[in-house]
N, C-alpha and C. Protein backbone atom coordinates (compact mmCIF):
# COMPACT_ATOMS: atom_id res chain seq x y z
N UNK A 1 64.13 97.04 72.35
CA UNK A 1 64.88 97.51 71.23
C UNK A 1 66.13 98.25 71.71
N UNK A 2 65.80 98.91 72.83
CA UNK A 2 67.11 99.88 73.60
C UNK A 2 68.08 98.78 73.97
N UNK A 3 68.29 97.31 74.29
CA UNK A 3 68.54 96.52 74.89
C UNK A 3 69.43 96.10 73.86
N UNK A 4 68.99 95.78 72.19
CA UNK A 4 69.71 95.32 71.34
C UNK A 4 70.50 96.48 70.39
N UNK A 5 70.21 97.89 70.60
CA UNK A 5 71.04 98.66 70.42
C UNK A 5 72.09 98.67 71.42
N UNK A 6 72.26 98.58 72.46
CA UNK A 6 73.12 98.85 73.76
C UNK A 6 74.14 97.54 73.26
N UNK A 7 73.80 96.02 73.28
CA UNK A 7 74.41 94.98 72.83
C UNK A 7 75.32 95.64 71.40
N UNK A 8 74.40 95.81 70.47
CA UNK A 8 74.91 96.22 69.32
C UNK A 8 76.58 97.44 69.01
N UNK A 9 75.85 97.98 70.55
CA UNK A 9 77.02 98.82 70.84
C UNK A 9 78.22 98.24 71.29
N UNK A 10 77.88 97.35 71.90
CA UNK A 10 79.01 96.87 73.27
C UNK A 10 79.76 95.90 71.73
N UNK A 11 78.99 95.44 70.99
CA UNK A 11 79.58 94.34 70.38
C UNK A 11 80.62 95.08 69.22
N UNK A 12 80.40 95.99 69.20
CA UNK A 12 81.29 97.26 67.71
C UNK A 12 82.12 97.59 68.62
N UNK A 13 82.23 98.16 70.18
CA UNK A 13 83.16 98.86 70.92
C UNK A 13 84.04 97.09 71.15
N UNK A 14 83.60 96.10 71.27
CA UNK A 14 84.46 94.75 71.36
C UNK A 14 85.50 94.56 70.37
N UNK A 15 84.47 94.57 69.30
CA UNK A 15 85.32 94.02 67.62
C UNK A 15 86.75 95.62 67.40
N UNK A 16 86.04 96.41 67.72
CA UNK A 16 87.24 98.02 68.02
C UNK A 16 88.27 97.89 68.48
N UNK A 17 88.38 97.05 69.67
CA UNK A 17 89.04 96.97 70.63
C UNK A 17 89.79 95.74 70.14
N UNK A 18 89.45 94.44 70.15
CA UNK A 18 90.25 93.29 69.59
C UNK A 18 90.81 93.94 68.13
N UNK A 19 90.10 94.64 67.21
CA UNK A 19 91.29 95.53 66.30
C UNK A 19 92.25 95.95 66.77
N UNK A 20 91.98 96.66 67.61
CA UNK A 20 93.25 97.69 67.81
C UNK A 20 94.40 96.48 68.71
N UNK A 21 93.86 95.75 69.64
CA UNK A 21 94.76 94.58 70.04
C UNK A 21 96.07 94.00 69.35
N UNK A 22 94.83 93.25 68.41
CA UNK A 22 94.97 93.17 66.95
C UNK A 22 96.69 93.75 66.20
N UNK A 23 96.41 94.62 65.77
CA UNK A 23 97.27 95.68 65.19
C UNK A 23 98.00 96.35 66.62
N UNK A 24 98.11 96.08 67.89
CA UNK A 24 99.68 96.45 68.53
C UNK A 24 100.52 95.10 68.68
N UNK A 25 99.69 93.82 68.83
CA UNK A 25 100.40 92.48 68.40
C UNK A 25 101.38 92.40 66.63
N UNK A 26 100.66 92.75 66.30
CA UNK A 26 101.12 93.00 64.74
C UNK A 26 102.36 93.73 64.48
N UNK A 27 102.20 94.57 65.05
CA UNK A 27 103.21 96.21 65.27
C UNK A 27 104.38 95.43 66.00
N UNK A 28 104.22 94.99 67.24
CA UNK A 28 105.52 94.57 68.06
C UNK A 28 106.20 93.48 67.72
N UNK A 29 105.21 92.38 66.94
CA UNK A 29 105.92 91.22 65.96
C UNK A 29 107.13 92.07 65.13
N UNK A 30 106.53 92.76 64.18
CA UNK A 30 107.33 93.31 63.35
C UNK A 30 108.29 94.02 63.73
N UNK A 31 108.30 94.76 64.93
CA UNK A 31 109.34 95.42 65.74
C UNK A 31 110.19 94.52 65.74
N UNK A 32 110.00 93.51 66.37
CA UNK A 32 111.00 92.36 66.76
C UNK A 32 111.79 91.64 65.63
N UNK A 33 110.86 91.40 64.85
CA UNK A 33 111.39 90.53 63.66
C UNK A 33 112.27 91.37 63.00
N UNK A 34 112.20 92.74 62.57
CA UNK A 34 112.81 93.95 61.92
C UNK A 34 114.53 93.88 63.08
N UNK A 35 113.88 93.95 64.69
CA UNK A 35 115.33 93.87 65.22
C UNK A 35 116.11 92.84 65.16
N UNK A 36 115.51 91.86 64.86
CA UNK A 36 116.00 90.27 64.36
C UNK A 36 116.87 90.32 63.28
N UNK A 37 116.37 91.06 62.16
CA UNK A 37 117.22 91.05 61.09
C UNK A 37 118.54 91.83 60.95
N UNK A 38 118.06 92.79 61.83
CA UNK A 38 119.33 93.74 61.95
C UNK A 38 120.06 93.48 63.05
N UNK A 39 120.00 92.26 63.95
CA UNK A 39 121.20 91.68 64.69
C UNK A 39 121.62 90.57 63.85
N UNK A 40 120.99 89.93 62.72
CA UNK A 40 121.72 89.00 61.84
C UNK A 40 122.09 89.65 61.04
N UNK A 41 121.88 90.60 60.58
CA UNK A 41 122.99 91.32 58.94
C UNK A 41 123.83 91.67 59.93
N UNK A 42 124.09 92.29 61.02
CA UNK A 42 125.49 92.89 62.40
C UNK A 42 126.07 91.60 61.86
N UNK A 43 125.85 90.53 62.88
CA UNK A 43 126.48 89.28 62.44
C UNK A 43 127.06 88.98 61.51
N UNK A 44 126.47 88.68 60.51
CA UNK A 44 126.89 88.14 59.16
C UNK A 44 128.20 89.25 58.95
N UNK A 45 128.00 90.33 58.77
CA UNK A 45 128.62 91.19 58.46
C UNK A 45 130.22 91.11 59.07
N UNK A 46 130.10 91.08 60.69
CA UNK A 46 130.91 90.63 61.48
C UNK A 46 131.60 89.35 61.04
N UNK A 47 130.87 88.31 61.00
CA UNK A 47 131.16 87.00 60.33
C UNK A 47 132.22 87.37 59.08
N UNK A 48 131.76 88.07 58.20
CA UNK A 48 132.63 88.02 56.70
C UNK A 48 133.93 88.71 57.25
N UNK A 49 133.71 89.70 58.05
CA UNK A 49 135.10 90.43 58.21
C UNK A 49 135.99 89.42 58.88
N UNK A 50 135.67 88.36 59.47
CA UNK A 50 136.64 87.72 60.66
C UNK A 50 137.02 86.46 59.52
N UNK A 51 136.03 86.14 58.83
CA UNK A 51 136.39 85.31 57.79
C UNK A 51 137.74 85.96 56.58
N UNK A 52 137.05 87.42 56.08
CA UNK A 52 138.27 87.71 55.29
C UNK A 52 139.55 88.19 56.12
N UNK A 53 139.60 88.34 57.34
CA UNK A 53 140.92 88.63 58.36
C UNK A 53 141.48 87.80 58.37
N UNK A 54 141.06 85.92 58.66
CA UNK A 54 141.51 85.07 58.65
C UNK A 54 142.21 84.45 57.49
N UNK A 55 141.36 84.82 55.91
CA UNK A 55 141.82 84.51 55.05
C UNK A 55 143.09 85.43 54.76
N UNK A 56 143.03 86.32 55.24
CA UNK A 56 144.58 87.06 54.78
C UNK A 56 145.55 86.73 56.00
N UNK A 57 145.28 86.81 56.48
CA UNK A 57 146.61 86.08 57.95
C UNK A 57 146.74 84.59 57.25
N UNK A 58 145.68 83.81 56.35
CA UNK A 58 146.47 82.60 55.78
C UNK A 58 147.47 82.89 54.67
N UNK A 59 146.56 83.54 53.90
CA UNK A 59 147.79 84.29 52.59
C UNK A 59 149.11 84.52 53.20
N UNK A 60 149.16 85.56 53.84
CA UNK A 60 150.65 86.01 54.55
C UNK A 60 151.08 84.94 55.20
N UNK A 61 150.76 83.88 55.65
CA UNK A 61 151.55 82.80 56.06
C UNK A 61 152.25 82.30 55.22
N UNK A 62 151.15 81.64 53.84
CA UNK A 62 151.81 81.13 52.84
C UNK A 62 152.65 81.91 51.79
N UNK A 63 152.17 82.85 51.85
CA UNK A 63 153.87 83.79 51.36
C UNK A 63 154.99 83.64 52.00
N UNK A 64 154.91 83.88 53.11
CA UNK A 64 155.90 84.10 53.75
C UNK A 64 156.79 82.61 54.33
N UNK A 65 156.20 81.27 54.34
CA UNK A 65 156.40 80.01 54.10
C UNK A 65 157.15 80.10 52.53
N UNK A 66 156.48 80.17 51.71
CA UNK A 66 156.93 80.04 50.40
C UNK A 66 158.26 81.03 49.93
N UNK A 67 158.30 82.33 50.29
CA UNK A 67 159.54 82.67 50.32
C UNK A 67 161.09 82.28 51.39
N UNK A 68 160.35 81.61 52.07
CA UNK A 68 161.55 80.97 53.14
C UNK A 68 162.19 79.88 52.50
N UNK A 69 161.26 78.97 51.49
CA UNK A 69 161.51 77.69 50.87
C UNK A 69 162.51 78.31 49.81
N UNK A 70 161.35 78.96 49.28
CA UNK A 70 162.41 79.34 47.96
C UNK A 70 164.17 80.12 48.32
N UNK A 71 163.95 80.73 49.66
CA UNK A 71 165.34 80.95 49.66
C UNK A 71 166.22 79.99 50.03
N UNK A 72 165.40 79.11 50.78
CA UNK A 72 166.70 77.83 50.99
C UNK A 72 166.16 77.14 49.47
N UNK A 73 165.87 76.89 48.65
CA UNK A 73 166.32 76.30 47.24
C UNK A 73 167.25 77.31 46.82
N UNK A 74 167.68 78.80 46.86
CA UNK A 74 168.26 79.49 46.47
C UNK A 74 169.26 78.48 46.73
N UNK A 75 169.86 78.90 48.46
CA UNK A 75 170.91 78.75 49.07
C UNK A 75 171.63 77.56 48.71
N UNK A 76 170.94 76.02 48.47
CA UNK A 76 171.24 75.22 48.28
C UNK A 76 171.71 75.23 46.45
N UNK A 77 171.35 75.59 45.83
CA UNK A 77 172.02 75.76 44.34
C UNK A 77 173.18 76.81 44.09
N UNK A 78 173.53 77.74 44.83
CA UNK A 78 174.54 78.90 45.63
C UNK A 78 175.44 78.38 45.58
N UNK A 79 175.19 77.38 46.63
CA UNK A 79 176.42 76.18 47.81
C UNK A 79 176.60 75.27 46.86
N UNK A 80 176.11 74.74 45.68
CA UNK A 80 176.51 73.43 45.02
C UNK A 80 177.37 74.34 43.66
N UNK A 81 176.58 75.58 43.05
CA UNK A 81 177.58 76.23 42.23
C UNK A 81 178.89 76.55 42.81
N UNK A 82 179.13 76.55 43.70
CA UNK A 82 179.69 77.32 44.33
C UNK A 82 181.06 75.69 44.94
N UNK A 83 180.31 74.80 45.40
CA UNK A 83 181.29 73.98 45.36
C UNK A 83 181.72 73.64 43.74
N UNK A 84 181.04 73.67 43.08
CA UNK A 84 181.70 72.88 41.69
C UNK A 84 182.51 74.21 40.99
N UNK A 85 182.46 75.49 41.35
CA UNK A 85 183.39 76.05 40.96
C UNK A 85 184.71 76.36 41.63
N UNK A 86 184.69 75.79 42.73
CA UNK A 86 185.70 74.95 43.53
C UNK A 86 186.46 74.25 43.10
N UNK A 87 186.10 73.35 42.79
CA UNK A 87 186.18 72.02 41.93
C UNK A 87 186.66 72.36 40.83
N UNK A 88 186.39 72.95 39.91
CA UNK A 88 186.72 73.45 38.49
C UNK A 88 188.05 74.04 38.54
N UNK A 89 187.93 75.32 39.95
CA UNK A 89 189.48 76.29 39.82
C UNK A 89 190.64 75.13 40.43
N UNK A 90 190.18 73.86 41.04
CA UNK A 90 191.05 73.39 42.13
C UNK A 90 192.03 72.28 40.90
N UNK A 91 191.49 72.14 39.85
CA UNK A 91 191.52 71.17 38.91
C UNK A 91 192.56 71.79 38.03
N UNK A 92 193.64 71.10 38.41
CA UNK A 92 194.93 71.41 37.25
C UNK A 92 194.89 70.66 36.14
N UNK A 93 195.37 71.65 35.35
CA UNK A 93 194.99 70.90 33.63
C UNK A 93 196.73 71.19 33.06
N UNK A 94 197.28 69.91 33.30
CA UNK A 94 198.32 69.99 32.90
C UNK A 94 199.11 69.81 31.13
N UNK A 95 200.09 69.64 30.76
CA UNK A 95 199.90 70.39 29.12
C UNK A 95 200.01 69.83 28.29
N UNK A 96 199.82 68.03 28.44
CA UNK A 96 199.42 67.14 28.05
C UNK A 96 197.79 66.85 28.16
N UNK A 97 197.17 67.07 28.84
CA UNK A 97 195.66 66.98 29.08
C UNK A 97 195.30 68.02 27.77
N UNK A 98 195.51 69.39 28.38
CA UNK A 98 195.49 70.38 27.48
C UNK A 98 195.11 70.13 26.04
N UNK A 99 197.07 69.42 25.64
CA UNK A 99 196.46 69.37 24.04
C UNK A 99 195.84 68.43 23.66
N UNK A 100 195.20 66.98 24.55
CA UNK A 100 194.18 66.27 24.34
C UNK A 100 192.81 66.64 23.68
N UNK A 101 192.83 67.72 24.95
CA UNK A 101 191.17 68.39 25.04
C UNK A 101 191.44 69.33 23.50
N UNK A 102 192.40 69.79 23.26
CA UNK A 102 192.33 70.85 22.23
C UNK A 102 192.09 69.90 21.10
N UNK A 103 193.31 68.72 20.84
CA UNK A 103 192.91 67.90 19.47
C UNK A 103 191.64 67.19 19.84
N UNK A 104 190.87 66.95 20.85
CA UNK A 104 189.61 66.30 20.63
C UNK A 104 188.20 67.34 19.76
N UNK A 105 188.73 68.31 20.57
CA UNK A 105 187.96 69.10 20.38
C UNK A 105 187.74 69.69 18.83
N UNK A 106 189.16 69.83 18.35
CA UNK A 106 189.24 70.27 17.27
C UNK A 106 189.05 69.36 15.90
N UNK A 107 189.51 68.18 16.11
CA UNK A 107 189.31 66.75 15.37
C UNK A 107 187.95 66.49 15.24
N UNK A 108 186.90 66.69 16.18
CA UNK A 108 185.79 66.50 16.71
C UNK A 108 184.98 66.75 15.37
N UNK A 109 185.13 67.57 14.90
CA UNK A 109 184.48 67.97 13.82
C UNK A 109 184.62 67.18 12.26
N UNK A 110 185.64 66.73 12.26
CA UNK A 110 185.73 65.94 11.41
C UNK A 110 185.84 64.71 11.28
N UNK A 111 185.92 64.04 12.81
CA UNK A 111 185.38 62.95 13.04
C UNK A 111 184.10 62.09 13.12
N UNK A 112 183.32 63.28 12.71
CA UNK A 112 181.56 62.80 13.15
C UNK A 112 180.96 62.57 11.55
N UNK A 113 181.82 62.85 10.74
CA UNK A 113 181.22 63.14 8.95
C UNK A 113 181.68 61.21 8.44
């Protein structure tokens, strides 16, 4: 009977022991997995910032593209006003033309009824 108490013992101090095993396997999983997550949220985190850095170094490109365009469309409508008012002051209107343009102009109105 002393023989199967002694077993009985050894077998509770076994099952004790594979517990406690047990539960420091358990413990260091979770250690790990817990440091796992918190080198992927670092990441991610890292990730979004290099993503929204990149997205604004694109913005400021395309601003700054788009205001270059738009000033040469400026420049180019500048240079064409700018020749045709050339054109306009260079243009003698002598005083026969004159009273053409005046009786067209003025006739004009009663020519269309």
């Amino acid at each position: 009977m002393m023989r199967m108490s002694t077993e009985y013992t050894e077998d509770l101090k076994k099952i004790r022991k594979a517990e406690e095993e047990s539960d420091r396997l358990v413990s260091l999983k979770k250690k790990e997995t817990e440091e796992g997550l918190r080198a992927a949220s670092a990441e991610a985190e890292r990730s979004v910032r290099e993503a929204e850095s990149k997205a604004a170094r694109m913005l400021d490109g395309a601003v700054e593209e788009g205001t270059k365009k738009a000033e040469a469309q400026a420049g180019e409508v500048l240079e064409a006003a700018e020749r045709q008012a050339k054109d306009i002051r260079s243009t003698k209107v002598d005083r026969r033309r004159l009273k053409k343009l005046a009786t067209d102009l003025l006739f004009s109105e009663f020519g269309s009824e």
